[in-house]
N, C-alpha and C. Protein backbone atom coordinates (compact mmCIF):
# COMPACT_ATOMS: atom_id res chain seq x y z
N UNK A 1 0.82 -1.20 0.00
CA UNK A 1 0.00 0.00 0.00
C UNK A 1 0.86 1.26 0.00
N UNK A 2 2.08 1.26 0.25
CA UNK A 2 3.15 2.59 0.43
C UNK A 2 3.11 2.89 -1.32
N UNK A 3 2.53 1.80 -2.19
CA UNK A 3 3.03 2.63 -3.59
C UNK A 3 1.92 3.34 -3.96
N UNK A 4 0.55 2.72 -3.37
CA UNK A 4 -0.60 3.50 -3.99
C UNK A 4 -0.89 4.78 -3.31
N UNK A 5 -1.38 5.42 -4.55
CA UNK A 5 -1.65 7.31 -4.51
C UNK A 5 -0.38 7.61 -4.13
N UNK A 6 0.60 7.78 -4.18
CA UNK A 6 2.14 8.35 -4.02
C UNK A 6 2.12 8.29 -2.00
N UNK A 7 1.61 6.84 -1.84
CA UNK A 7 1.92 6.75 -0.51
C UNK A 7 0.72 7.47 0.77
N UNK A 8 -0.05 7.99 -0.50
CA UNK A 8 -1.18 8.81 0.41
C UNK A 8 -2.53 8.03 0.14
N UNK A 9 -2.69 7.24 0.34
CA UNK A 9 -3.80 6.06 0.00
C UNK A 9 -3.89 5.15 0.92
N UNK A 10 -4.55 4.82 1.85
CA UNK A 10 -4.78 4.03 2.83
C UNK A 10 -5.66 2.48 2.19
N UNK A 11 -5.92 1.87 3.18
CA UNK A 11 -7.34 1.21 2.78
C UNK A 11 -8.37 1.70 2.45
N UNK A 12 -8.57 2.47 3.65
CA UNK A 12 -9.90 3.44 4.21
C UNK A 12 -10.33 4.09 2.97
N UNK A 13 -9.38 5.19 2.66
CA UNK A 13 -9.42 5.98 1.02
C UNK A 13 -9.67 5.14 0.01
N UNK A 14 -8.79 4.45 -0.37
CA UNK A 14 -9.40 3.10 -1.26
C UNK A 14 -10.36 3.09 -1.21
N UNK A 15 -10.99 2.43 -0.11
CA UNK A 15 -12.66 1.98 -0.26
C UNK A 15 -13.29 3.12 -0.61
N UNK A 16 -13.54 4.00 -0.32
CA UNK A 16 -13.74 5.77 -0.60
C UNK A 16 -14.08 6.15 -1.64
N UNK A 17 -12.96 6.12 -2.12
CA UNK A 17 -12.60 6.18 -3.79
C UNK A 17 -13.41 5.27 -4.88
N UNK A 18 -12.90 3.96 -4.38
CA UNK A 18 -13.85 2.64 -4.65
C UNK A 18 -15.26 3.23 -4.98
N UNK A 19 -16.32 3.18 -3.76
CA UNK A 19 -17.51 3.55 -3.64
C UNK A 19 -18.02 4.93 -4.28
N UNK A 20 -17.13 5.90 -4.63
CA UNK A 20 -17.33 6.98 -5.60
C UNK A 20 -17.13 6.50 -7.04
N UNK A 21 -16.51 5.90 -7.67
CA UNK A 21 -16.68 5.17 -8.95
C UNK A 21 -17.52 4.34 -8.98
N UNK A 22 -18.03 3.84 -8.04
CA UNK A 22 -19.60 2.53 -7.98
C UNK A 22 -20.53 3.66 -8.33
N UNK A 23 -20.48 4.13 -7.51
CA UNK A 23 -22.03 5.37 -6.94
C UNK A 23 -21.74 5.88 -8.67
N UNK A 24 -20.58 6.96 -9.17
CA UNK A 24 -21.28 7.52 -10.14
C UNK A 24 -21.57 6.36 -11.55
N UNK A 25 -21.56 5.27 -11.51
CA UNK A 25 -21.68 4.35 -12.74
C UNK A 25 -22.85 4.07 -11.89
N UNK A 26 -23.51 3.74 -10.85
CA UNK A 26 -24.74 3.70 -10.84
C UNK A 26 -25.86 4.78 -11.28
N UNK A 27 -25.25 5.81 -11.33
CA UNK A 27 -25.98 6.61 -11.36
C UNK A 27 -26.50 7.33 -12.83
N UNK A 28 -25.30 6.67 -13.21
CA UNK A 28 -25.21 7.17 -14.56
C UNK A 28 -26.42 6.03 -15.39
N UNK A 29 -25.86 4.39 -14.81
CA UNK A 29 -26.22 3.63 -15.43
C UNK A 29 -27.55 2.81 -14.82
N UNK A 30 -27.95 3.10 -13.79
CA UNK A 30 -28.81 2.26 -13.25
C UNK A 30 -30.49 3.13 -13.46
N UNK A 31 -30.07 4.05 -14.14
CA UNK A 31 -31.65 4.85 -14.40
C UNK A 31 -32.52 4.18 -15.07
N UNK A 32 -33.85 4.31 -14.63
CA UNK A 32 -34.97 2.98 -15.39
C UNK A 32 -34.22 2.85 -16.63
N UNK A 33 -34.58 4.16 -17.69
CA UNK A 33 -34.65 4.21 -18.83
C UNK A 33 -33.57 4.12 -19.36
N UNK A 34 -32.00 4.57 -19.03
CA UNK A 34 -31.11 4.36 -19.47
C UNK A 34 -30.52 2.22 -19.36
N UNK A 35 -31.00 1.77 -18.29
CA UNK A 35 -30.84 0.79 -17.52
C UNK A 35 -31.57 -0.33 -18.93
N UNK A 36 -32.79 -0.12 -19.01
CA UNK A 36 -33.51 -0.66 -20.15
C UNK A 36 -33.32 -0.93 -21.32
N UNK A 37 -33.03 0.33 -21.92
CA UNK A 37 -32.44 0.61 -23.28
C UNK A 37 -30.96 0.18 -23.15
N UNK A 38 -30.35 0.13 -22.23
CA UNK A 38 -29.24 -0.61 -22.53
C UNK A 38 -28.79 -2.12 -22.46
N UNK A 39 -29.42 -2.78 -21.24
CA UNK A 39 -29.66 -4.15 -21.24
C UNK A 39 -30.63 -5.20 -22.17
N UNK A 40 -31.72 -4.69 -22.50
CA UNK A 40 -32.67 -5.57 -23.02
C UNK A 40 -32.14 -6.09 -24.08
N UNK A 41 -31.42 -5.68 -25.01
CA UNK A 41 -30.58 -6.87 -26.43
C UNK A 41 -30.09 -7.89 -25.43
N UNK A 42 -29.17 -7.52 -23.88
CA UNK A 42 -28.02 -8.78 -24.00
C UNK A 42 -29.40 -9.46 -22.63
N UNK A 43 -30.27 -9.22 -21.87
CA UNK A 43 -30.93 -9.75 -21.19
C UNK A 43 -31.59 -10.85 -22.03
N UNK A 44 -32.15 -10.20 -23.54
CA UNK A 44 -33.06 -11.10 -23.99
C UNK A 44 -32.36 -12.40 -24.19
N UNK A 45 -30.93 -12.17 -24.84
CA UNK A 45 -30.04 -12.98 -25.80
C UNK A 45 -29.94 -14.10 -24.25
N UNK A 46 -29.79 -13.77 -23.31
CA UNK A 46 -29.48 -14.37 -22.06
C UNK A 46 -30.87 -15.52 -21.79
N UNK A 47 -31.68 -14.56 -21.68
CA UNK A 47 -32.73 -15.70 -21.19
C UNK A 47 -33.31 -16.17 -22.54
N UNK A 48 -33.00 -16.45 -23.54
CA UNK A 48 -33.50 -17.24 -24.94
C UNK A 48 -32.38 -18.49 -24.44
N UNK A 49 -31.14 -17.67 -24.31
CA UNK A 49 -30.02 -18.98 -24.35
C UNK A 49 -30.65 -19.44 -23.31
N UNK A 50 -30.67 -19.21 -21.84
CA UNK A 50 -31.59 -20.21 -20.80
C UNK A 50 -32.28 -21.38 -21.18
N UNK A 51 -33.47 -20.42 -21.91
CA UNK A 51 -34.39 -21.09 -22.23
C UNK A 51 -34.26 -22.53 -23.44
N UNK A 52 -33.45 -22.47 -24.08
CA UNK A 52 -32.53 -23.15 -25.07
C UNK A 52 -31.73 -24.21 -24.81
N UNK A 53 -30.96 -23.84 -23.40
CA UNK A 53 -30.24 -25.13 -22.38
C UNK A 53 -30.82 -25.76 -21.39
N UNK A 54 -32.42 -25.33 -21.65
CA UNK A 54 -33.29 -26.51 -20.86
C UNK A 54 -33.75 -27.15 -21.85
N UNK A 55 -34.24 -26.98 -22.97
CA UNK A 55 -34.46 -28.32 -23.83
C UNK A 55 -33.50 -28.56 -24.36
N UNK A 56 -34.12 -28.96 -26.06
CA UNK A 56 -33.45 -29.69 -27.25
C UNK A 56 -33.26 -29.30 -28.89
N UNK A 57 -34.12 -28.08 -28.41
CA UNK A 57 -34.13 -27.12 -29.83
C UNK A 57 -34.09 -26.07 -29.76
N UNK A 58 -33.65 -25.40 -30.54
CA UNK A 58 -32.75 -24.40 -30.75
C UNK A 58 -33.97 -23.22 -30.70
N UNK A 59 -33.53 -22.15 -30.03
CA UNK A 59 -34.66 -21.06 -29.67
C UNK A 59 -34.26 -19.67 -30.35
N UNK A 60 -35.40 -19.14 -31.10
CA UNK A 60 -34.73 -18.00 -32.03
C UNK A 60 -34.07 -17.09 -30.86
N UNK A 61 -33.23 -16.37 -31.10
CA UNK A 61 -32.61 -15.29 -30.16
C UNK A 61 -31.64 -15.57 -29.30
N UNK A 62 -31.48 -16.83 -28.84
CA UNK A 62 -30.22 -17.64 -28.19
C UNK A 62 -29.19 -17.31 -28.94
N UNK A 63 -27.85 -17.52 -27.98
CA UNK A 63 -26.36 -17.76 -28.39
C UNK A 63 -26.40 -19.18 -28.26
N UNK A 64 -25.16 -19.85 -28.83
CA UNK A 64 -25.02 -20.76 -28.24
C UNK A 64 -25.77 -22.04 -29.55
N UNK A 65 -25.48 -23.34 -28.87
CA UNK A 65 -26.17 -24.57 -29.32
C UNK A 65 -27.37 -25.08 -28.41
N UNK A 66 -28.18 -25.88 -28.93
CA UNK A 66 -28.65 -26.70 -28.02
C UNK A 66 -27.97 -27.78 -27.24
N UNK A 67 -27.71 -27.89 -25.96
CA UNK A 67 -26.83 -28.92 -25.74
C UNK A 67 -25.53 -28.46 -24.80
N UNK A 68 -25.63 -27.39 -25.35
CA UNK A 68 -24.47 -26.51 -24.65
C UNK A 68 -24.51 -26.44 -22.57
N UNK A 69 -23.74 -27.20 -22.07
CA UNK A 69 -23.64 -27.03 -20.56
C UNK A 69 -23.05 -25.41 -20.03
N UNK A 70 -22.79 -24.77 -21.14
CA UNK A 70 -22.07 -23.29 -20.48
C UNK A 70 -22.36 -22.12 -21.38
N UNK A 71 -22.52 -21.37 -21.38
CA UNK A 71 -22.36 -20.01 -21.82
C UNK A 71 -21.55 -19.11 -21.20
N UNK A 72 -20.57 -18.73 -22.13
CA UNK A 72 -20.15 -17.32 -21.66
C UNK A 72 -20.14 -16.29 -22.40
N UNK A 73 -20.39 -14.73 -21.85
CA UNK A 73 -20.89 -13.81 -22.74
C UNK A 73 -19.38 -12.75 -21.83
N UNK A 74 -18.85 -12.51 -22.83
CA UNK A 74 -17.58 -11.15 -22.13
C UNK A 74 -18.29 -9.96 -22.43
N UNK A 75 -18.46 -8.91 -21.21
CA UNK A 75 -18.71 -7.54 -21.49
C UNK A 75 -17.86 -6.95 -21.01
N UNK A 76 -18.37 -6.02 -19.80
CA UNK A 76 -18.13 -4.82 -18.96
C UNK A 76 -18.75 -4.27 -17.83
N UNK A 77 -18.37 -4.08 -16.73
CA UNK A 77 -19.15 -3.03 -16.01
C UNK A 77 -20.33 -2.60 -16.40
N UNK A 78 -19.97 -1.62 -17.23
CA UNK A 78 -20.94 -1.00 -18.06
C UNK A 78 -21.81 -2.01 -19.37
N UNK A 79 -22.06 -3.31 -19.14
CA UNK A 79 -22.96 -4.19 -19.48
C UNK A 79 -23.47 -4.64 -17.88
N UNK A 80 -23.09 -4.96 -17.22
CA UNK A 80 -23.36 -5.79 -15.86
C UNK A 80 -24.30 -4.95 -14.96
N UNK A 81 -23.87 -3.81 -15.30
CA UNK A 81 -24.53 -2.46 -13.97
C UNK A 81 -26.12 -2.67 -14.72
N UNK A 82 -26.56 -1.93 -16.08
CA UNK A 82 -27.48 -1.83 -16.64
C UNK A 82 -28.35 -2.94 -16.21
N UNK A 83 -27.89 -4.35 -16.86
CA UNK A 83 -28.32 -5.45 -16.64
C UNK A 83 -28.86 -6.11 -15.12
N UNK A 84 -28.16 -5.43 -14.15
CA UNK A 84 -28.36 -5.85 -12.79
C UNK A 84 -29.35 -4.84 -12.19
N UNK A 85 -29.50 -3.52 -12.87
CA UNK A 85 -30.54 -2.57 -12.24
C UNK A 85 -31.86 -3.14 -13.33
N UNK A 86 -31.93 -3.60 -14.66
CA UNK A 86 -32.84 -3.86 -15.20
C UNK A 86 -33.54 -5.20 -14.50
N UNK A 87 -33.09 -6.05 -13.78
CA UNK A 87 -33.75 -7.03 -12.89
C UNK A 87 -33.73 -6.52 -11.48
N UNK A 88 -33.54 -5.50 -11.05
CA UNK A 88 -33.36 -4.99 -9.53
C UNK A 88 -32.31 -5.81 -8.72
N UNK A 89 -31.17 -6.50 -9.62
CA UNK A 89 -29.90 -6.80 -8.27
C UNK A 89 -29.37 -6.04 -7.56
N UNK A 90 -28.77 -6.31 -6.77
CA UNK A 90 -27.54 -5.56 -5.75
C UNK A 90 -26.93 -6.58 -5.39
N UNK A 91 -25.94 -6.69 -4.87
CA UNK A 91 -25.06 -7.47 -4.00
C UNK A 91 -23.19 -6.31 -3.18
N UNK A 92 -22.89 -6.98 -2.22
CA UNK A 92 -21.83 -6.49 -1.63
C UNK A 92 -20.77 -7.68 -1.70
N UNK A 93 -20.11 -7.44 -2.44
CA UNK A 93 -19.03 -8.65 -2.60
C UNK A 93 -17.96 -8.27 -1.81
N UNK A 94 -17.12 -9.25 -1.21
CA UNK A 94 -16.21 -8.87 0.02
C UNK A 94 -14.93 -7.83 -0.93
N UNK A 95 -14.83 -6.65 -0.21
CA UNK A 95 -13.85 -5.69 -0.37
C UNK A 95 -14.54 -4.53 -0.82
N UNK A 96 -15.63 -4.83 -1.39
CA UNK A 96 -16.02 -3.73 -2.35
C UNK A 96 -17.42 -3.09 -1.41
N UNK A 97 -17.88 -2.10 -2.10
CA UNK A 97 -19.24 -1.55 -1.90
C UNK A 97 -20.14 -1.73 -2.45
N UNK A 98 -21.51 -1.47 -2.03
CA UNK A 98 -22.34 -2.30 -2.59
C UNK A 98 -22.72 -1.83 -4.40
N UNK A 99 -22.86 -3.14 -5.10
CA UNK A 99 -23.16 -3.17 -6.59
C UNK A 99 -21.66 -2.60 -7.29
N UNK A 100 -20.86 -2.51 -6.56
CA UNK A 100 -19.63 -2.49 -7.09
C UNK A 100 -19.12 -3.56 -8.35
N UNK A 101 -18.64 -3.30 -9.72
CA UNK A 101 -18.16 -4.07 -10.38
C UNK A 101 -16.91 -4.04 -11.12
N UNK A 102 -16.28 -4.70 -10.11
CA UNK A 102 -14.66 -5.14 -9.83
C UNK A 102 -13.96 -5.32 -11.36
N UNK A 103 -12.90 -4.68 -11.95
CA UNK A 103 -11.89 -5.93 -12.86
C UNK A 103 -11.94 -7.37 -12.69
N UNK A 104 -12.67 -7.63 -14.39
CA UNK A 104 -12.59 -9.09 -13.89
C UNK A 104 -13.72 -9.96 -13.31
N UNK A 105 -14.93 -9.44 -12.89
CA UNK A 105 -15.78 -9.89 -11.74
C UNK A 105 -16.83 -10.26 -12.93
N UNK A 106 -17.67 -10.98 -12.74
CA UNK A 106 -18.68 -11.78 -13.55
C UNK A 106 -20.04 -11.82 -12.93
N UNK A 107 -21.19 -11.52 -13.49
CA UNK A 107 -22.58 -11.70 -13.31
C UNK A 107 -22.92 -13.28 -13.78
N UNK A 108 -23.07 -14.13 -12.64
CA UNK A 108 -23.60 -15.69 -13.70
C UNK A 108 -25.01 -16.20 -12.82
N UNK A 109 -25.50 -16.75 -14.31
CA UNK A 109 -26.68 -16.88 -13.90
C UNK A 109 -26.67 -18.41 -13.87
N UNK A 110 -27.10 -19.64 -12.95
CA UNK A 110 -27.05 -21.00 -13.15
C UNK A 110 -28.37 -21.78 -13.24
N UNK A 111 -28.42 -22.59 -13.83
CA UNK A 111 -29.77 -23.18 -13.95
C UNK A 111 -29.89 -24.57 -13.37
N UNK A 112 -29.85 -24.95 -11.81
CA UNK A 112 -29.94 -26.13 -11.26
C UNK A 112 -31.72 -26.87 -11.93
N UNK A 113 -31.09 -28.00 -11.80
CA UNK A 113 -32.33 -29.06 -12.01
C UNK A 113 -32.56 -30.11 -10.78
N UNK A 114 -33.53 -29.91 -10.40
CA UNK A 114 -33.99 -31.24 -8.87
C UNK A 114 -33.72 -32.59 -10.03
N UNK A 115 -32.78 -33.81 -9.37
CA UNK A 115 -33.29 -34.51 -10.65
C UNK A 115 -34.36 -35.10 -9.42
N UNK A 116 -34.63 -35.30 -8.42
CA UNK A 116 -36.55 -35.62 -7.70
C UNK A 116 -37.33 -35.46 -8.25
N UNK A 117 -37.52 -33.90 -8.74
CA UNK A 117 -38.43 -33.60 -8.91
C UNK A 117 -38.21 -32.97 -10.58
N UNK A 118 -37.55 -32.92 -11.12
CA UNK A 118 -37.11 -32.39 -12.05
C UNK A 118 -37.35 -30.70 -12.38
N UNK A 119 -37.73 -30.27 -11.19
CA UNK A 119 -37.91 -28.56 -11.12
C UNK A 119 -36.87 -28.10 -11.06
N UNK A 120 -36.90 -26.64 -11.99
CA UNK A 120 -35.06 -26.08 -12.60
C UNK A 120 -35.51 -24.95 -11.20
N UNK A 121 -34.10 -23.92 -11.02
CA UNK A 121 -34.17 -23.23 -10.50
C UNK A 121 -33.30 -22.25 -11.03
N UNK A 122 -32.92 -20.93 -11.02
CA UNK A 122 -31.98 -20.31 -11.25
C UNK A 122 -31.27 -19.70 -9.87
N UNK A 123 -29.99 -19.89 -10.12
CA UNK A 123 -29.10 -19.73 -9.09
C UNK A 123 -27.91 -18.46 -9.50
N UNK A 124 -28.10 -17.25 -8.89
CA UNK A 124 -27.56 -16.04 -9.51
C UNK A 124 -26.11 -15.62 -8.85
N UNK A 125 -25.68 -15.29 -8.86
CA UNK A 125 -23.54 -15.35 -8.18
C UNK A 125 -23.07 -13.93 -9.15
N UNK A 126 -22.56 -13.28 -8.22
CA UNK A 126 -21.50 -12.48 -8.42
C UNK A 126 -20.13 -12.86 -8.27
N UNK A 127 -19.10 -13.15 -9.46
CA UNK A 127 -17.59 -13.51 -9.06
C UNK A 127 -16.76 -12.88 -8.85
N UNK A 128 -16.17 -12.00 -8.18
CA UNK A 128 -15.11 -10.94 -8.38
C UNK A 128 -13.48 -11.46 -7.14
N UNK A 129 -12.57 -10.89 -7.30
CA UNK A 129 -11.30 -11.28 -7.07
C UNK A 129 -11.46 -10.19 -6.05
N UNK A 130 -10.75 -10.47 -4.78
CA UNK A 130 -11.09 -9.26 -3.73
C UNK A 130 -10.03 -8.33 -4.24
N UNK A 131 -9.71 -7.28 -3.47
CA UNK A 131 -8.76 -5.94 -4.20
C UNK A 131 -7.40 -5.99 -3.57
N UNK A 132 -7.59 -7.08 -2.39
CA UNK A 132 -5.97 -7.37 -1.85
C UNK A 132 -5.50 -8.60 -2.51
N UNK A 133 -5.91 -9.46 -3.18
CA UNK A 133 -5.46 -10.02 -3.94
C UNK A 133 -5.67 -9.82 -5.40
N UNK A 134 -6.16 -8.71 -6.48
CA UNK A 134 -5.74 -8.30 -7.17
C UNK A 134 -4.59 -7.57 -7.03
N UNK A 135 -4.71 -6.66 -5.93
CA UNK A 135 -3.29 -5.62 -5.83
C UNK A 135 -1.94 -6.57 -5.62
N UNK A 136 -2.21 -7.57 -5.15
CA UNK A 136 -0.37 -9.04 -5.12
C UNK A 136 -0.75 -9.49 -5.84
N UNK A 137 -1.36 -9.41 -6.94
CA UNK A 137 -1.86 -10.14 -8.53
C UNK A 137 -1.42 -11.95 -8.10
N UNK A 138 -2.74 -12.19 -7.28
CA UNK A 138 -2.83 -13.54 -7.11
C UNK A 138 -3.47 -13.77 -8.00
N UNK A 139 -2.78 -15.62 -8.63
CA UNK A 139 -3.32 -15.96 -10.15
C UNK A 139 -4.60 -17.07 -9.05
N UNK A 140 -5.63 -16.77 -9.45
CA UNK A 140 -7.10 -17.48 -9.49
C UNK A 140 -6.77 -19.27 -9.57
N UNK A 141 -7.34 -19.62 -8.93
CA UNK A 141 -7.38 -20.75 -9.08
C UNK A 141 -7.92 -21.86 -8.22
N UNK A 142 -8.38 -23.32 -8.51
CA UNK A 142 -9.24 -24.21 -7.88
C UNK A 142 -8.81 -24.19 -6.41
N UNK A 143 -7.54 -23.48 -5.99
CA UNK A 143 -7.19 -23.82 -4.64
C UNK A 143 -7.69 -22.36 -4.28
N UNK A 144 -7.26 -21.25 -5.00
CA UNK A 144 -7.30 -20.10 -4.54
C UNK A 144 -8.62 -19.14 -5.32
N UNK A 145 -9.83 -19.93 -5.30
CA UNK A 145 -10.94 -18.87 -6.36
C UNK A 145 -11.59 -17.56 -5.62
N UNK A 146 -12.14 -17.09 -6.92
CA UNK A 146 -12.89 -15.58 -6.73
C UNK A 146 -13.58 -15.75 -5.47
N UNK A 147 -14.27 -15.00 -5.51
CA UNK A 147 -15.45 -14.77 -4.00
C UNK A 147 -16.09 -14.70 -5.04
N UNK A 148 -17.24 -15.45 -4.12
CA UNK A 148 -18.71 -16.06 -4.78
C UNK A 148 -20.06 -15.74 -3.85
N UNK A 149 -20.59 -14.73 -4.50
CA UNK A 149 -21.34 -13.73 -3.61
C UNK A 149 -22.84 -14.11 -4.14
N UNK A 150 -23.40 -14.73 -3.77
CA UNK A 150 -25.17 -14.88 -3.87
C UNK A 150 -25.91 -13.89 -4.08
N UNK A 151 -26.20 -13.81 -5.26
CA UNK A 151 -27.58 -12.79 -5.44
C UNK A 151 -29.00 -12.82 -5.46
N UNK A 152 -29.76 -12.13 -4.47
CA UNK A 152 -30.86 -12.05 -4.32
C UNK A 152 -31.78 -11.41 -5.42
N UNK A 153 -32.72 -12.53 -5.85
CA UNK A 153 -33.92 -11.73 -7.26
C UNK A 153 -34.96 -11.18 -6.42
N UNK A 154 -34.91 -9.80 -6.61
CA UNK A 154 -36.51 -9.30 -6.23
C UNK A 154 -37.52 -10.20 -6.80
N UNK A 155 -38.37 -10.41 -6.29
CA UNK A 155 -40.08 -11.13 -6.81
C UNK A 155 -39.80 -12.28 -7.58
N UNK A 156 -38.67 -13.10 -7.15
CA UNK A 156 -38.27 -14.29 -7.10
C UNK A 156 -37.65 -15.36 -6.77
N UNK A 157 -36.70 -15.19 -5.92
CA UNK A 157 -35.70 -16.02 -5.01
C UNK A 157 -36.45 -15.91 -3.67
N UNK A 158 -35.84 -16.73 -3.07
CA UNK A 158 -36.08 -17.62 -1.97
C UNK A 158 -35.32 -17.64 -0.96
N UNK A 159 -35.59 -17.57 0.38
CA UNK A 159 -34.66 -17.57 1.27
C UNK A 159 -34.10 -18.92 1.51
N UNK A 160 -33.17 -19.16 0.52
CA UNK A 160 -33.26 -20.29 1.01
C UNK A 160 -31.01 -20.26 0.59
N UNK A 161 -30.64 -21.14 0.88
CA UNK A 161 -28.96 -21.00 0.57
C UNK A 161 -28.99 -20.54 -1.03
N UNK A 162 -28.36 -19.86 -1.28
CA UNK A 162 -27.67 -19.93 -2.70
C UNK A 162 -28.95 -18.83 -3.15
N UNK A 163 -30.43 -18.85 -2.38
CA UNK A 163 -31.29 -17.49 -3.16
C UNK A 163 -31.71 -18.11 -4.21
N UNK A 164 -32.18 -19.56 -4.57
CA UNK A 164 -32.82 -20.29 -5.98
C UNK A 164 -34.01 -19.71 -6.41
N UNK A 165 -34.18 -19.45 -7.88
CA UNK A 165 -35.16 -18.80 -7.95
C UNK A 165 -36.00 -19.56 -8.94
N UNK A 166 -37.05 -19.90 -8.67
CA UNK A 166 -37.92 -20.62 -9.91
C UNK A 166 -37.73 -20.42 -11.20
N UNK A 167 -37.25 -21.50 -11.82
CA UNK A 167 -37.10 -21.15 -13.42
C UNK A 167 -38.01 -20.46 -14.11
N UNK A 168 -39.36 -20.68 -14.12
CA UNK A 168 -40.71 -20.02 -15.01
C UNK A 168 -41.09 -18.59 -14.20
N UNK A 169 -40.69 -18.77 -12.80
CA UNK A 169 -40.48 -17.49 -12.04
C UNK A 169 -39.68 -16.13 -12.84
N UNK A 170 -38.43 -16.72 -12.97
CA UNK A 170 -36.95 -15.86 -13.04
C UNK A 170 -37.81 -15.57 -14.71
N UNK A 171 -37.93 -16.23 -15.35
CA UNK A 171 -38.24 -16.16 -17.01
C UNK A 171 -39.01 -15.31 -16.67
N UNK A 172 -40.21 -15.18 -16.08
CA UNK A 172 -41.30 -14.34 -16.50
C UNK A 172 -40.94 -12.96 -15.64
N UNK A 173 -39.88 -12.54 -14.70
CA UNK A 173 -39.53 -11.71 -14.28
C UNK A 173 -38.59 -10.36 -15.47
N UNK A 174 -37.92 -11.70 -15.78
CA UNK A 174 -36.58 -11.50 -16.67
C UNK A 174 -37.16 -10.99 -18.49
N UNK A 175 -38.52 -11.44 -18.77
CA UNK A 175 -39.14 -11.14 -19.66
C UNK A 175 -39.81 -9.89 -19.22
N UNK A 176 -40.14 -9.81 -18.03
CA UNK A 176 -40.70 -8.41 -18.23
C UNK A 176 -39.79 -7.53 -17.59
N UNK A 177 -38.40 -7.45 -17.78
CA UNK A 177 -37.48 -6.47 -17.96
C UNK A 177 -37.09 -5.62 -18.80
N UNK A 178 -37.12 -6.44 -20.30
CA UNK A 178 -37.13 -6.39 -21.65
C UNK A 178 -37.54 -5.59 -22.50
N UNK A 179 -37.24 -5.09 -23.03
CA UNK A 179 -38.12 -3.75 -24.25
C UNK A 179 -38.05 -3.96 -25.08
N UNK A 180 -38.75 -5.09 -26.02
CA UNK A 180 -38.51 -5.44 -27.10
C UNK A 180 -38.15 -5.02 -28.10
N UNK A 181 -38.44 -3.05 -28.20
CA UNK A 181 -37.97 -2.31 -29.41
C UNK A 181 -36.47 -2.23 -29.46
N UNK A 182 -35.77 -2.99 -28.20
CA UNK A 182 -33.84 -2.40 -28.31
C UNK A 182 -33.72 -3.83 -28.59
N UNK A 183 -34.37 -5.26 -28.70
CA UNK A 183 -33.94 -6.35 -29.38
C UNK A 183 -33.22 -6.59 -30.71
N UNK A 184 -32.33 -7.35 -30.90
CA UNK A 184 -32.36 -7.39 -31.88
C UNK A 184 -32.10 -8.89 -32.04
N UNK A 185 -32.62 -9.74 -32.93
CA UNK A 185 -32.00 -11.20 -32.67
C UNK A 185 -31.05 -11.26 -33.17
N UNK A 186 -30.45 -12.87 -33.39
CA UNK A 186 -29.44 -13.58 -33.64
C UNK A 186 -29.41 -14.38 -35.03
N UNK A 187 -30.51 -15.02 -35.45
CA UNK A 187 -30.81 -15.78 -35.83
C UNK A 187 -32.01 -15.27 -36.71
């Protein structure tokens, strides 16, 4: 910490600082209308692919194959913020302030299946690398991973571990996020 801000940078300031670059990208980005118009292309493309890796055929507007166990979509901050105020997330991931989005840090959405009962659920996680081990540029890994921060869905998760949220729940939440005029498909 003696190298950051020319030695005039604490933790304390850090976090400070930190939470003033959260706050103004929320502010900038979390407005209904800006929030909307900017997420709804990659929300839709998101929950088509969902919807796509629970069956067997291919769904107009999806990425991806049928069949596919993973998706990954690379953005930005400035994809993640929009996207997380257009479903009403928040989360506080350890180091940061709240809705903070870290270098590096990932919005994932998971789709558990009961095989009992065969009811899906969606299971939502924030990944981000804390800021004392970005700053000793610790390399990530199965011994040493991100922080894995549980996200709570307004008017759909559950108190329950992990915050599972009904699959036809999360869909019909996640559909009416959407503005269909900023869609554009894929396919």
């Amino acid at each position: 910490m003696k190298d950051v801000g020319w030695g005039r940078v604490d933790e304390t300031a850090m976090l400070r600082l930190m939470n003033m670059r959260a706050n103004f990208i929320s502010q900038v980005q979390r407005t209904p209308f800006t929030a909307k118009a900017h997420s709804s292309n990659l929300l839709s493309h998101i929950l088509r692919s969902m919807e796509q890796s629970t069956g067997t055929q291919s769904v107009p507007g999806s990425l991806g194959s049928p069949g596919d166990k993973a998706l990954m979509i690379l953005g930005h901050d400035g994809d993640i913020v929009p996207l997380a105020a257009g479903l009403n997330l928040s989360w506080i991931a350890e180091g940061y302030g709240a809705g903070d989005t870290p270098p590096g840090s990932a919005l994932v959405f998971e789709i558990w299946r009961d095989t009992t009962t065969g009811k899906r659920a969606v299971h939502t996680w924030m990944l981000t690398e804390t800021p004392q081990k970005m700053r000793a540029a610790v390399p990530l890994s199965l011994k040493d991973p991100p922080t894995r921060t549980p996200v709570y869905v307004p008017g759909c998760s559950v108190a329950a571990e992990g915050y599972p949220c009904d699959w036809d729940a999360f869909r019909k939440l996640a559909d009416s996020a959407i503005d269909h005029d900023y869609v554009a498909n894929t396919r």
